[in-house]
PDB file of N, CA and C in Angstrom:
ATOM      1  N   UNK A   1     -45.855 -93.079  37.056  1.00  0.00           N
ATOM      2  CA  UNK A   1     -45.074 -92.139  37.825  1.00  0.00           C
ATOM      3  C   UNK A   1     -45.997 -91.023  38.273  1.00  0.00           C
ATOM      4  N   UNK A   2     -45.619 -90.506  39.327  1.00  0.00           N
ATOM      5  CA  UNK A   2     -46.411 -89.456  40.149  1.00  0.00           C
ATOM      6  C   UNK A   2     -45.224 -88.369  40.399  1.00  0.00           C
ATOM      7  N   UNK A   3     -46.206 -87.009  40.253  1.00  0.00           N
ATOM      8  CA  UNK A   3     -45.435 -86.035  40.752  1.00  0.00           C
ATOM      9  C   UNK A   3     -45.911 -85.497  41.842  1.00  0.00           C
ATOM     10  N   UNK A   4     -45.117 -85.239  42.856  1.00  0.00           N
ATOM     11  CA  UNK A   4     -45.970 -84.470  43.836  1.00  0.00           C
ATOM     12  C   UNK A   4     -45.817 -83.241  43.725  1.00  0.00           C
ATOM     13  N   UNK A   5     -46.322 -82.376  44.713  1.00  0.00           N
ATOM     14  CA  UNK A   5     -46.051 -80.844  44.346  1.00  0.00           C
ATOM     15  C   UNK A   5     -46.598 -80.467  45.860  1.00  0.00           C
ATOM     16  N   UNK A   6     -46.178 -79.279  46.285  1.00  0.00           N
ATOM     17  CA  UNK A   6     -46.668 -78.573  47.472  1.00  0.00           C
ATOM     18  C   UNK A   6     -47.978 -77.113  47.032  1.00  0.00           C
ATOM     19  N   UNK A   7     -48.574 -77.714  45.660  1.00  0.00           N
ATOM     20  CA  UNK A   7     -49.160 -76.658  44.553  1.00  0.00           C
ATOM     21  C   UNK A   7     -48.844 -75.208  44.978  1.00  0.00           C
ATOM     22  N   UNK A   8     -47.616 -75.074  44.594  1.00  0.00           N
ATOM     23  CA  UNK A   8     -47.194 -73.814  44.419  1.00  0.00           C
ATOM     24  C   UNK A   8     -47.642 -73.824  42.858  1.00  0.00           C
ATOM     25  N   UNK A   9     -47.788 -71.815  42.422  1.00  0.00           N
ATOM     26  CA  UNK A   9     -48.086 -71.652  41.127  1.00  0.00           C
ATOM     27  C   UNK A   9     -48.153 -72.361  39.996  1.00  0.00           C
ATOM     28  N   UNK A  10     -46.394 -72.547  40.078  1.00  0.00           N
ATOM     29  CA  UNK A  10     -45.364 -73.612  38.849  1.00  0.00           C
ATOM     30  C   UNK A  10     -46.453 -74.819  38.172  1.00  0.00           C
ATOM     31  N   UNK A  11     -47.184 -75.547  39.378  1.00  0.00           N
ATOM     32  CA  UNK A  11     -47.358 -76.500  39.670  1.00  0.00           C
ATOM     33  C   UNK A  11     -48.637 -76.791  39.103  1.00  0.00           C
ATOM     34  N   UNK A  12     -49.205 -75.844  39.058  1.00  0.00           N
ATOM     35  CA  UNK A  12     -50.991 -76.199  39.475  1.00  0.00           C
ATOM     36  C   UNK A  12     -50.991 -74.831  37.436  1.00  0.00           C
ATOM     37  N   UNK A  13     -50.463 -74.867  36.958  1.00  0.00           N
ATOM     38  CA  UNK A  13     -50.648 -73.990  35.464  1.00  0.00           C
ATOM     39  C   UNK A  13     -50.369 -74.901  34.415  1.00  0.00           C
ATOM     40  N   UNK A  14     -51.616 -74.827  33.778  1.00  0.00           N
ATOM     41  CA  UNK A  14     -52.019 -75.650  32.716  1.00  0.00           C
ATOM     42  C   UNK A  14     -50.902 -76.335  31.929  1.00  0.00           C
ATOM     43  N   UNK A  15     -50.057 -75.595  31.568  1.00  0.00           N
ATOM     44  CA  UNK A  15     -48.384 -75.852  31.035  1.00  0.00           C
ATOM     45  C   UNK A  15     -48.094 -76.977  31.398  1.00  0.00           C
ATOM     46  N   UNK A  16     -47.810 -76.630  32.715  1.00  0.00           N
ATOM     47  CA  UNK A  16     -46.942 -78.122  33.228  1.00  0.00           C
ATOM     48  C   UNK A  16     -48.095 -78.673  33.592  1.00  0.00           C
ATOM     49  N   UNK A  17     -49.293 -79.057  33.631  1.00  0.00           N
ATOM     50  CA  UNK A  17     -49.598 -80.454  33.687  1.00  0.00           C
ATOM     51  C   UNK A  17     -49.775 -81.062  32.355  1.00  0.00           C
ATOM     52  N   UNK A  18     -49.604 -79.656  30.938  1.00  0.00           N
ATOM     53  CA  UNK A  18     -49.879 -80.439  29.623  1.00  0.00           C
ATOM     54  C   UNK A  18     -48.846 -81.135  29.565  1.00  0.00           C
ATOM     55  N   UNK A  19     -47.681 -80.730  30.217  1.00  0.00           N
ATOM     56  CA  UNK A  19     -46.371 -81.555  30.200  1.00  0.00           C
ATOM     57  C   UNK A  19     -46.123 -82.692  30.808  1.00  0.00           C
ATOM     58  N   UNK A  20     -46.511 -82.371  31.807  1.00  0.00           N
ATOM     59  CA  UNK A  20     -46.667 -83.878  32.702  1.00  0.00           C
ATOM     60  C   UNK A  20     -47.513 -84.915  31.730  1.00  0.00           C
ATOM     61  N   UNK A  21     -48.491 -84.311  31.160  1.00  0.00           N
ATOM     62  CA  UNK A  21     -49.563 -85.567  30.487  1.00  0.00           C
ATOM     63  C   UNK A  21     -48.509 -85.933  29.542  1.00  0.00           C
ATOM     64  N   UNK A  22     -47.963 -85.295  28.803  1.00  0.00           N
ATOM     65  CA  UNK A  22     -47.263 -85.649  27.474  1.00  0.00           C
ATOM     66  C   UNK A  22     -45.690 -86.944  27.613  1.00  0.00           C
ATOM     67  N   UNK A  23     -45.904 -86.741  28.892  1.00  0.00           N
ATOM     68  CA  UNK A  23     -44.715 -87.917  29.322  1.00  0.00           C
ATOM     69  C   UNK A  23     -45.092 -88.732  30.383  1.00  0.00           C
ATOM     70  N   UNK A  24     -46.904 -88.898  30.610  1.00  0.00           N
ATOM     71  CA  UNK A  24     -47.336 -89.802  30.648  1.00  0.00           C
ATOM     72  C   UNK A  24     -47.234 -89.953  32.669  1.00  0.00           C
ATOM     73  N   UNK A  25     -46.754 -88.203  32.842  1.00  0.00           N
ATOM     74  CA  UNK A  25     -46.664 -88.557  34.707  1.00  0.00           C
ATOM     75  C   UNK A  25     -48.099 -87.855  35.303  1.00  0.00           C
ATOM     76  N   UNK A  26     -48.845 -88.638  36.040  1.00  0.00           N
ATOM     77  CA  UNK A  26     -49.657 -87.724  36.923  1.00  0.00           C
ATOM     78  C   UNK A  26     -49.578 -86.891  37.693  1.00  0.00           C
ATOM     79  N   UNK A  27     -50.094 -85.945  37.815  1.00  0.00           N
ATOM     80  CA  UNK A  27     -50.085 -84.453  38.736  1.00  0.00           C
ATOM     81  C   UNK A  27     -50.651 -84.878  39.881  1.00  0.00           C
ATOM     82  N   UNK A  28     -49.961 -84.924  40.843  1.00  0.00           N
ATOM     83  CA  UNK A  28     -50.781 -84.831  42.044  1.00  0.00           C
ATOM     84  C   UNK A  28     -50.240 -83.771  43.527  1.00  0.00           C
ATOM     85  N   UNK A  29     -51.019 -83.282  44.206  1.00  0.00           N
ATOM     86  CA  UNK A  29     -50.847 -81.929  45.111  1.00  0.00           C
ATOM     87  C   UNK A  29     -51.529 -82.793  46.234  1.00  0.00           C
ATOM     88  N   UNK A  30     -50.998 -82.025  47.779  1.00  0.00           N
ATOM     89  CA  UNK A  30     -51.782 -82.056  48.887  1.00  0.00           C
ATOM     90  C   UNK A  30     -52.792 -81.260  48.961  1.00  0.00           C
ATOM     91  N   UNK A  31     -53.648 -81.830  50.046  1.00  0.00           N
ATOM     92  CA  UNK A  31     -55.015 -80.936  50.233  1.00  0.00           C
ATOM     93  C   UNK A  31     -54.420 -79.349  50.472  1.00  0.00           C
ATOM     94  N   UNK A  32     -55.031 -78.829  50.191  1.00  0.00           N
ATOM     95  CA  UNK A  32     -55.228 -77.546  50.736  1.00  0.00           C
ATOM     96  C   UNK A  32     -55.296 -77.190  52.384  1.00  0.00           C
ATOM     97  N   UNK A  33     -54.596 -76.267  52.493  1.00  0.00           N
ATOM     98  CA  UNK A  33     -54.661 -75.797  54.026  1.00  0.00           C
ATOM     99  C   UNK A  33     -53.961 -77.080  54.828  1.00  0.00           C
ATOM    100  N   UNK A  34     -53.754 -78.154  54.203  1.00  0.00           N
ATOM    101  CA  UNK A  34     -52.847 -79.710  55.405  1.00  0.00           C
ATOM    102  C   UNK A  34     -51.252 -79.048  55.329  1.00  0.00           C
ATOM    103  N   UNK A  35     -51.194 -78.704  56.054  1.00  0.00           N
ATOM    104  CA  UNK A  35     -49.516 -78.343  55.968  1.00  0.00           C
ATOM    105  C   UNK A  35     -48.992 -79.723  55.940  1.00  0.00           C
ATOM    106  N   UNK A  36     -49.511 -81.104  56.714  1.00  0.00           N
ATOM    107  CA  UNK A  36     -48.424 -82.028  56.942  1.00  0.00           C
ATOM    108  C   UNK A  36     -48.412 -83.448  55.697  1.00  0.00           C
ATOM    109  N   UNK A  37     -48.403 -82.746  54.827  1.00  0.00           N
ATOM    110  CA  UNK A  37     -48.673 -83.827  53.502  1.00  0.00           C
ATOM    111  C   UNK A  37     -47.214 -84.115  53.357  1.00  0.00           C
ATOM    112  N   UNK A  38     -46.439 -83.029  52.625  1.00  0.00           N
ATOM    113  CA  UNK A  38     -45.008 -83.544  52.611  1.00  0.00           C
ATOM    114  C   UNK A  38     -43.827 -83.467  54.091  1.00  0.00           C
ATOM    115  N   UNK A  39     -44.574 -83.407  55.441  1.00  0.00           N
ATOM    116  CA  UNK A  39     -43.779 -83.091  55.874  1.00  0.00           C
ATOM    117  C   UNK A  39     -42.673 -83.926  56.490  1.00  0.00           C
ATOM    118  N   UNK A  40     -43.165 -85.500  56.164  1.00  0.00           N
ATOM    119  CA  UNK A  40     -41.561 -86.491  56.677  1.00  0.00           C
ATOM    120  C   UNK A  40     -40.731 -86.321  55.255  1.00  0.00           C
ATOM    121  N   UNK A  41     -40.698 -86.261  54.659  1.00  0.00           N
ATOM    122  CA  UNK A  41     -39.980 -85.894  53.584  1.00  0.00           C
ATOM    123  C   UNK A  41     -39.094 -84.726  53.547  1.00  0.00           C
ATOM    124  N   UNK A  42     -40.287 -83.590  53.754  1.00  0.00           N
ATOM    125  CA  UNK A  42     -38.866 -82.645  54.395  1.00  0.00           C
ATOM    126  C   UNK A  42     -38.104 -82.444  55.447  1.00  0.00           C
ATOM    127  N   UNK A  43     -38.619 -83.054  56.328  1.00  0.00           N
ATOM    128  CA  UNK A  43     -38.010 -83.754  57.769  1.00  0.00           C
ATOM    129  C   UNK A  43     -36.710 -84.002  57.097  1.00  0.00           C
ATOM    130  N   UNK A  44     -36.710 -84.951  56.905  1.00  0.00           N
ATOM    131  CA  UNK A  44     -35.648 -86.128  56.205  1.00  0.00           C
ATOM    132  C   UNK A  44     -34.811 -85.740  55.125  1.00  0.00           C
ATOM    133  N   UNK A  45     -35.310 -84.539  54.439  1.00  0.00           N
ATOM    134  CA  UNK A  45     -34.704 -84.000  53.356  1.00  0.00           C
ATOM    135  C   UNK A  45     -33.514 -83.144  54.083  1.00  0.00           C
ATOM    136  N   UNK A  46     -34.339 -82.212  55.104  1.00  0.00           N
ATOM    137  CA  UNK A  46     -33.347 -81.063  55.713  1.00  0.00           C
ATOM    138  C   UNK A  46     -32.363 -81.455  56.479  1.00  0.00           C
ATOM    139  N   UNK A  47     -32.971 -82.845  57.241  1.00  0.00           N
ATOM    140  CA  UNK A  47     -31.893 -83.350  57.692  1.00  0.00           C
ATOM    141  C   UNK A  47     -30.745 -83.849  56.959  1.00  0.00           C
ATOM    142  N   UNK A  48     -30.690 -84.660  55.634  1.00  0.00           N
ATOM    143  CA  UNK A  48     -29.757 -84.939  54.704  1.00  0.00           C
ATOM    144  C   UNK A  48     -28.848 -83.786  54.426  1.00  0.00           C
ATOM    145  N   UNK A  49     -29.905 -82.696  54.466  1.00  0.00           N
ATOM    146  CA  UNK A  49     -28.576 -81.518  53.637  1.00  0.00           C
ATOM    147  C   UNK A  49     -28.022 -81.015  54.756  1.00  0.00           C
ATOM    148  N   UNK A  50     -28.758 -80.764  56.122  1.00  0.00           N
ATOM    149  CA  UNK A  50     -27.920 -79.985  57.278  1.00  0.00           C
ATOM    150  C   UNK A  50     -26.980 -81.354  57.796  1.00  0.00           C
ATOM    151  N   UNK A  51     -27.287 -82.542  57.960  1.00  0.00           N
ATOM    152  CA  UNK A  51     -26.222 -83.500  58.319  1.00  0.00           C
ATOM    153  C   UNK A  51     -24.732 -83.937  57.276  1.00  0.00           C
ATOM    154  N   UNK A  52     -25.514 -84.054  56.131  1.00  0.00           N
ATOM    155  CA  UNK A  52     -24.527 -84.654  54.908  1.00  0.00           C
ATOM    156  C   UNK A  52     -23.732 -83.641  54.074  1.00  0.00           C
ATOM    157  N   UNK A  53     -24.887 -82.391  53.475  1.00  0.00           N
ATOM    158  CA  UNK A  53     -24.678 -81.599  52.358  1.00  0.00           C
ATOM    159  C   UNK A  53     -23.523 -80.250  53.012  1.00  0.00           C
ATOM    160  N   UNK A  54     -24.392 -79.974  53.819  1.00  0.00           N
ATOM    161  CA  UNK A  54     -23.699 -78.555  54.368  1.00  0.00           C
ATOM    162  C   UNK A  54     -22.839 -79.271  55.313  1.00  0.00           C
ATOM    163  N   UNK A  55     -22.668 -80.143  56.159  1.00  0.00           N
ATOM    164  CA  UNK A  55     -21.817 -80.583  57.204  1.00  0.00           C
ATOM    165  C   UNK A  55     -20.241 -80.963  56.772  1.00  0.00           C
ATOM    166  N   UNK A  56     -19.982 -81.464  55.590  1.00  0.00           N
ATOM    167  CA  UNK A  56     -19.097 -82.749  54.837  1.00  0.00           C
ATOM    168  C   UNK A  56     -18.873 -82.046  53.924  1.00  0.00           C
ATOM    169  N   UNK A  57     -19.160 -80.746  53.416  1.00  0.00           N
ATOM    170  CA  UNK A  57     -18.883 -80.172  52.184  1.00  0.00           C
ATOM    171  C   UNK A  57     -17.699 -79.220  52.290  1.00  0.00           C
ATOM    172  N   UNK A  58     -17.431 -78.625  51.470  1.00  0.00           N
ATOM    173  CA  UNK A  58     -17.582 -78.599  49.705  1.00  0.00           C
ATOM    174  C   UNK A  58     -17.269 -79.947  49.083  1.00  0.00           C
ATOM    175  N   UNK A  59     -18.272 -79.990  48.288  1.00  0.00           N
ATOM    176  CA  UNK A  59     -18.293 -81.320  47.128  1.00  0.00           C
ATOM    177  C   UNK A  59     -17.278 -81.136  46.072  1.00  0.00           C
ATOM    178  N   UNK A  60     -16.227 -81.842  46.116  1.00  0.00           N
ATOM    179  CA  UNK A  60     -15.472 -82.174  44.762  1.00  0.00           C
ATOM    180  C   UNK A  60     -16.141 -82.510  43.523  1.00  0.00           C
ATOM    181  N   UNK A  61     -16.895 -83.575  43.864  1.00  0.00           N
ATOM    182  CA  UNK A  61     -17.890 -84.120  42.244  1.00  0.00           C
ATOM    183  C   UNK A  61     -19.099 -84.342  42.696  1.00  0.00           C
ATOM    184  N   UNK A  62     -19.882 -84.668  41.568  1.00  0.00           N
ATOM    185  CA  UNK A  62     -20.871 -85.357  41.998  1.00  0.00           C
ATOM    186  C   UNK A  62     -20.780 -86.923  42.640  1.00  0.00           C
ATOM    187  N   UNK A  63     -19.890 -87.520  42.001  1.00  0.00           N
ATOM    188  CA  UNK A  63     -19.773 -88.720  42.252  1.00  0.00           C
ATOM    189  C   UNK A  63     -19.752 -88.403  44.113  1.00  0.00           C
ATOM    190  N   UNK A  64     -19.027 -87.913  44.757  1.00  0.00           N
ATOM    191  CA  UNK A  64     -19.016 -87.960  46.284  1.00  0.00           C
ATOM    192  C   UNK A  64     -20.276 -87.129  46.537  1.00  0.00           C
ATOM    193  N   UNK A  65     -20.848 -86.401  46.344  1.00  0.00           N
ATOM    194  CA  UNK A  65     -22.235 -86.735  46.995  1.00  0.00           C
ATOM    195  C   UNK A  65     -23.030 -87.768  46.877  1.00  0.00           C
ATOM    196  N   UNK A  66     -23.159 -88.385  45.734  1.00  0.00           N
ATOM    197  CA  UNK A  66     -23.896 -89.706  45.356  1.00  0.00           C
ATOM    198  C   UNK A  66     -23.548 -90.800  46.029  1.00  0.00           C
ATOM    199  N   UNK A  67     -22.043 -90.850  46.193  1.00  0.00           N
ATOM    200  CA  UNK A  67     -21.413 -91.665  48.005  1.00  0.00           C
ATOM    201  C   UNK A  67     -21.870 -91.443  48.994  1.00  0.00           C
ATOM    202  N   UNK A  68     -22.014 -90.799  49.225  1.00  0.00           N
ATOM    203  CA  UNK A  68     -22.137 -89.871  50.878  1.00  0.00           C
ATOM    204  C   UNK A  68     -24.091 -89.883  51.221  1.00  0.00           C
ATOM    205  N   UNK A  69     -24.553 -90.224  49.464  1.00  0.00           N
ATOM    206  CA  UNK A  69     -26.089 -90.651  49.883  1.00  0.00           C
ATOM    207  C   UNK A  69     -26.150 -91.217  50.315  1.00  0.00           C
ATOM    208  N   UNK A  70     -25.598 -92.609  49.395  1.00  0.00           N
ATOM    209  CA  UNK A  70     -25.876 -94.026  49.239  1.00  0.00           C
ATOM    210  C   UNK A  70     -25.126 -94.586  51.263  1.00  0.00           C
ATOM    211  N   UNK A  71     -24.422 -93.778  51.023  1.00  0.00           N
ATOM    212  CA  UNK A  71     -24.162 -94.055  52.928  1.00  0.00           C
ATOM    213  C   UNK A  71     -25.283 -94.109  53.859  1.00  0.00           C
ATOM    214  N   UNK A  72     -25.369 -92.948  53.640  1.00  0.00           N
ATOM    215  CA  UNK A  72     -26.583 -92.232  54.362  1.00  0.00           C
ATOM    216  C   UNK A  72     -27.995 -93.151  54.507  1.00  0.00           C
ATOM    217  N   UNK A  73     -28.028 -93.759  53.189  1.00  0.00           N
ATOM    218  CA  UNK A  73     -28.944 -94.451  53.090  1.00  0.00           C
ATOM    219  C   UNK A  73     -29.087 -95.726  53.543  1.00  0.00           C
ATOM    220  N   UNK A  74     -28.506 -96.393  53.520  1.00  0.00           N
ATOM    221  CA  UNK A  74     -27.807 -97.564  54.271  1.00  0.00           C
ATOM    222  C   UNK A  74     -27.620 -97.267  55.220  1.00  0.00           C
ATOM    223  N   UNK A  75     -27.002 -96.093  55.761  1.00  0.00           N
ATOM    224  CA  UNK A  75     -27.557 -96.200  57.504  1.00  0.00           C
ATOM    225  C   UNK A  75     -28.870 -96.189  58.122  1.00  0.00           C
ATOM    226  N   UNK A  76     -28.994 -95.283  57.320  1.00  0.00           N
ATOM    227  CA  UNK A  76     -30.991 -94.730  57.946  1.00  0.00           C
ATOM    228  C   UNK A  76     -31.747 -95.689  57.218  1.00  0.00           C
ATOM    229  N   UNK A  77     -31.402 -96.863  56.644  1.00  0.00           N
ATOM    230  CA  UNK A  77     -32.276 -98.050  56.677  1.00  0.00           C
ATOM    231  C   UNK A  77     -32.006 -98.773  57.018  1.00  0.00           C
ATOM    232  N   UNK A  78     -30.681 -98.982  57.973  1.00  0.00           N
ATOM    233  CA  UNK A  78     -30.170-100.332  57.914  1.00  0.00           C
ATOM    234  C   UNK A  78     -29.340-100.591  59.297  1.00  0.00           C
ATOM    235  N   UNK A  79     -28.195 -99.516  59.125  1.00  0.00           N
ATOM    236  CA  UNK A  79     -27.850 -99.314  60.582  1.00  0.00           C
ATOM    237  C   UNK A  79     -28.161 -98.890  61.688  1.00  0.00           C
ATOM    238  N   UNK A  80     -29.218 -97.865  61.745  1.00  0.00           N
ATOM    239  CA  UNK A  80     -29.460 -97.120  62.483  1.00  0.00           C
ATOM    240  C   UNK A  80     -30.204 -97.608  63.176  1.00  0.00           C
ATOM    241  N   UNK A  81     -30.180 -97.205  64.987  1.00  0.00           N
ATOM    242  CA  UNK A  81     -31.093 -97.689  65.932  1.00  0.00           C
ATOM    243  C   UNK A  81     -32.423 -97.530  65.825  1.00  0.00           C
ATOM    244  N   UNK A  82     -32.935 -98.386  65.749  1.00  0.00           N
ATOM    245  CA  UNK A  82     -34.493 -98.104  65.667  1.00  0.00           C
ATOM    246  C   UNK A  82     -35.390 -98.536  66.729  1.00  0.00           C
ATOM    247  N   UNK A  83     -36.280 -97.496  67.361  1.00  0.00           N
ATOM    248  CA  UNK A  83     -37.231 -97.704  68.357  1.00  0.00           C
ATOM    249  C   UNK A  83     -37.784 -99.110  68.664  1.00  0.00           C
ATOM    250  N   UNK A  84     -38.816 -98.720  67.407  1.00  0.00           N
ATOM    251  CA  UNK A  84     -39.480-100.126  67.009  1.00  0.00           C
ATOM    252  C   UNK A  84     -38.969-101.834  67.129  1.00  0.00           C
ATOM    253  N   UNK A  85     -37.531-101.593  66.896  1.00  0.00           N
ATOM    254  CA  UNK A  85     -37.204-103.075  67.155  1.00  0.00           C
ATOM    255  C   UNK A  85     -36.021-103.056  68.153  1.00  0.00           C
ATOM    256  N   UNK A  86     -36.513-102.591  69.476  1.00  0.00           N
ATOM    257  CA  UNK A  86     -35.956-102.701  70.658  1.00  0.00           C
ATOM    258  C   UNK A  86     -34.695-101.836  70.554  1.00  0.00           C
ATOM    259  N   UNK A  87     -34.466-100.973  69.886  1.00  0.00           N
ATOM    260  CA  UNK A  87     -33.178 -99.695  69.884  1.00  0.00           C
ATOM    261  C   UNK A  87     -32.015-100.825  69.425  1.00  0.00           C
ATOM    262  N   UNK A  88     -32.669-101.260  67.835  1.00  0.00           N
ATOM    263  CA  UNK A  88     -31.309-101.906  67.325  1.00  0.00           C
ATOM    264  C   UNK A  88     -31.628-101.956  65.622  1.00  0.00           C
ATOM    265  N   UNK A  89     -30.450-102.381  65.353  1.00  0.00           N
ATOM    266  CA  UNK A  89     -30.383-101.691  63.938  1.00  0.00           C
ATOM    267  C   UNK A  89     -31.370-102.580  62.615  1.00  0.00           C
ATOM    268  N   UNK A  90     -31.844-102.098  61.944  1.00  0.00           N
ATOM    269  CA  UNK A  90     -32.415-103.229  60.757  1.00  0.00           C
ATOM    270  C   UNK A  90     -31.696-104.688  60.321  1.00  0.00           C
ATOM    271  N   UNK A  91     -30.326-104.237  60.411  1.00  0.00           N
ATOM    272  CA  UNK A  91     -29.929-105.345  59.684  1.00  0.00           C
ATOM    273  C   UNK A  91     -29.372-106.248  61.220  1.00  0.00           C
ATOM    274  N   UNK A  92     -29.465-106.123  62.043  1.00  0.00           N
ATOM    275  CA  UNK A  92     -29.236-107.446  63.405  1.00  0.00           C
ATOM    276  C   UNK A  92     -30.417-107.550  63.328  1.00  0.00           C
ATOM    277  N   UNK A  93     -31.577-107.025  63.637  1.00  0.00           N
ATOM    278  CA  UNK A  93     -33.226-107.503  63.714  1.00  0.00           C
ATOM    279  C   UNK A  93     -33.263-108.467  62.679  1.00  0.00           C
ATOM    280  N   UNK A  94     -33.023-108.173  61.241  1.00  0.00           N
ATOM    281  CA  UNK A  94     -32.985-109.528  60.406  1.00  0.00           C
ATOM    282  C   UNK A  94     -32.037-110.246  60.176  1.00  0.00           C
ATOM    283  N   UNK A  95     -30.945-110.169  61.009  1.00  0.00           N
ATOM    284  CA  UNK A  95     -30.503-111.506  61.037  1.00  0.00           C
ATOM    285  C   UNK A  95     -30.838-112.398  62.475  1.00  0.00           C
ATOM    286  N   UNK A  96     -31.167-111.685  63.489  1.00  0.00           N
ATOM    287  CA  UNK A  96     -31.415-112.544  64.372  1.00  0.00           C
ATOM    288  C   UNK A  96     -32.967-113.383  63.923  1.00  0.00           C
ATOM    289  N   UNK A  97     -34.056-112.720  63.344  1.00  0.00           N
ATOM    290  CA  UNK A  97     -35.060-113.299  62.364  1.00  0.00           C
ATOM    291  C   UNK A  97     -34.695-114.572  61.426  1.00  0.00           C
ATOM    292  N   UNK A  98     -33.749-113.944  60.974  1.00  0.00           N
ATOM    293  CA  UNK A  98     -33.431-115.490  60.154  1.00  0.00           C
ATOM    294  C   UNK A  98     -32.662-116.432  60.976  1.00  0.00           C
ATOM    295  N   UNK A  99     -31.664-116.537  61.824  1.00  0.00           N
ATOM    296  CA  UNK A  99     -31.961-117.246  62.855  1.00  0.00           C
ATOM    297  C   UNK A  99     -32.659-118.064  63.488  1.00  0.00           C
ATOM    298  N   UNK A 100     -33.558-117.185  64.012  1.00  0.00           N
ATOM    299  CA  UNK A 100     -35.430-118.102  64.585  1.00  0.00           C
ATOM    300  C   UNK A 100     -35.630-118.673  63.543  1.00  0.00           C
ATOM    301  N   UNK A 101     -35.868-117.722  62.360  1.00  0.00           N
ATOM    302  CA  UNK A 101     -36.491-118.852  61.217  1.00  0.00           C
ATOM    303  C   UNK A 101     -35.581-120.075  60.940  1.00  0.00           C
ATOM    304  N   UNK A 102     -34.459-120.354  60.649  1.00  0.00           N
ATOM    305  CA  UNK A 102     -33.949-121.593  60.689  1.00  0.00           C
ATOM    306  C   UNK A 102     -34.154-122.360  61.801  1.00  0.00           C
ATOM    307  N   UNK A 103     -33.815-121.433  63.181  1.00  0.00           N
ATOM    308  CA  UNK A 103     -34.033-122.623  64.150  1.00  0.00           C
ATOM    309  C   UNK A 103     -35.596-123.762  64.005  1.00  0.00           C
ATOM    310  N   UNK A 104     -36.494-122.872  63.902  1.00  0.00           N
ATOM    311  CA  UNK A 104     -37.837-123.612  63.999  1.00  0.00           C
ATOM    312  C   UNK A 104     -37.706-124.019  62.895  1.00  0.00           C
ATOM    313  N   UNK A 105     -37.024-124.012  62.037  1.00  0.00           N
ATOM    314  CA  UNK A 105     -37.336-124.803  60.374  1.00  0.00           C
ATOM    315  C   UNK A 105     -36.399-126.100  60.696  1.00  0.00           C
ATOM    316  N   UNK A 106     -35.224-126.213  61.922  1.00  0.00           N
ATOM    317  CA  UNK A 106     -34.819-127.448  62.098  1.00  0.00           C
ATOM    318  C   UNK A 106     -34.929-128.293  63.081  1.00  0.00           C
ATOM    319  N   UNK A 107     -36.146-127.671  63.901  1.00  0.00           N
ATOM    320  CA  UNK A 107     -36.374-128.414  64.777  1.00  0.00           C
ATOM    321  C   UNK A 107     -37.421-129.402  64.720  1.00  0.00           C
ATOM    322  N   UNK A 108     -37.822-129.244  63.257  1.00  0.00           N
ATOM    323  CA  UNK A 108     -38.964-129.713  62.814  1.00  0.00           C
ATOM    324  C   UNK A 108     -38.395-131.240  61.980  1.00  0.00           C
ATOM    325  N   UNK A 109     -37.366-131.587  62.232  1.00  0.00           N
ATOM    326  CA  UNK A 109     -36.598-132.297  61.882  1.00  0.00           C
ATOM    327  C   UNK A 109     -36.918-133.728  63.100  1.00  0.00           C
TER     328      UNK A 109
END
């Protein structure tokens, strides 16, 4: 396991990395001065909380945010239009894939 960190103070003091060693996680930080080490992450983070968290809220439980991830997540891997494979979603790209792949696996027949 890896931790990342944006080495703020917390991060980079002897403490917590004796801690980190003691449960066996590595410390690891971006370079110095790279602002863009974590930055699809927080891309993606801010977007979760300004689309999902703050948009859809107040949260009753936890359990409905942990819904409202697992949505989230499944869209933005699965449903969602994607550039890359002609502005269509993950899961038609692989099924039309498996498709081709059967077809040529029975034409070989």
């Amino acid at each position: 396991m890896v931790h990342q960190s944006d080495r703020g103070p917390q991060h980079l003091s002897n403490k917590n990395n004796e801690q980190l060693a003691e449960v066996k996680i590595t410390p690891s930080v971006g370079s110095v001065g790279y602002t863009y080490d974590n930055s699809l992450a927080e891309t993606n983070n801010g977007l979760f909380k300004a689309e999902i968290i703050h948009r859809r809220g107040p949260w009753r439980s936890f359990e409905a945010v942990e819904h409202a991830t697992f949505e989230r997540i499944d869209w933005f891997n699965i449903r969602r239009l994607q550039e890359p494979i002609r502005h269509s979603p993950a899961a038609e790209a692989n099924f039309h894939a498996a498709l081709e792949h059967d077809r040529r696996s029975l034409s070989h027949w």
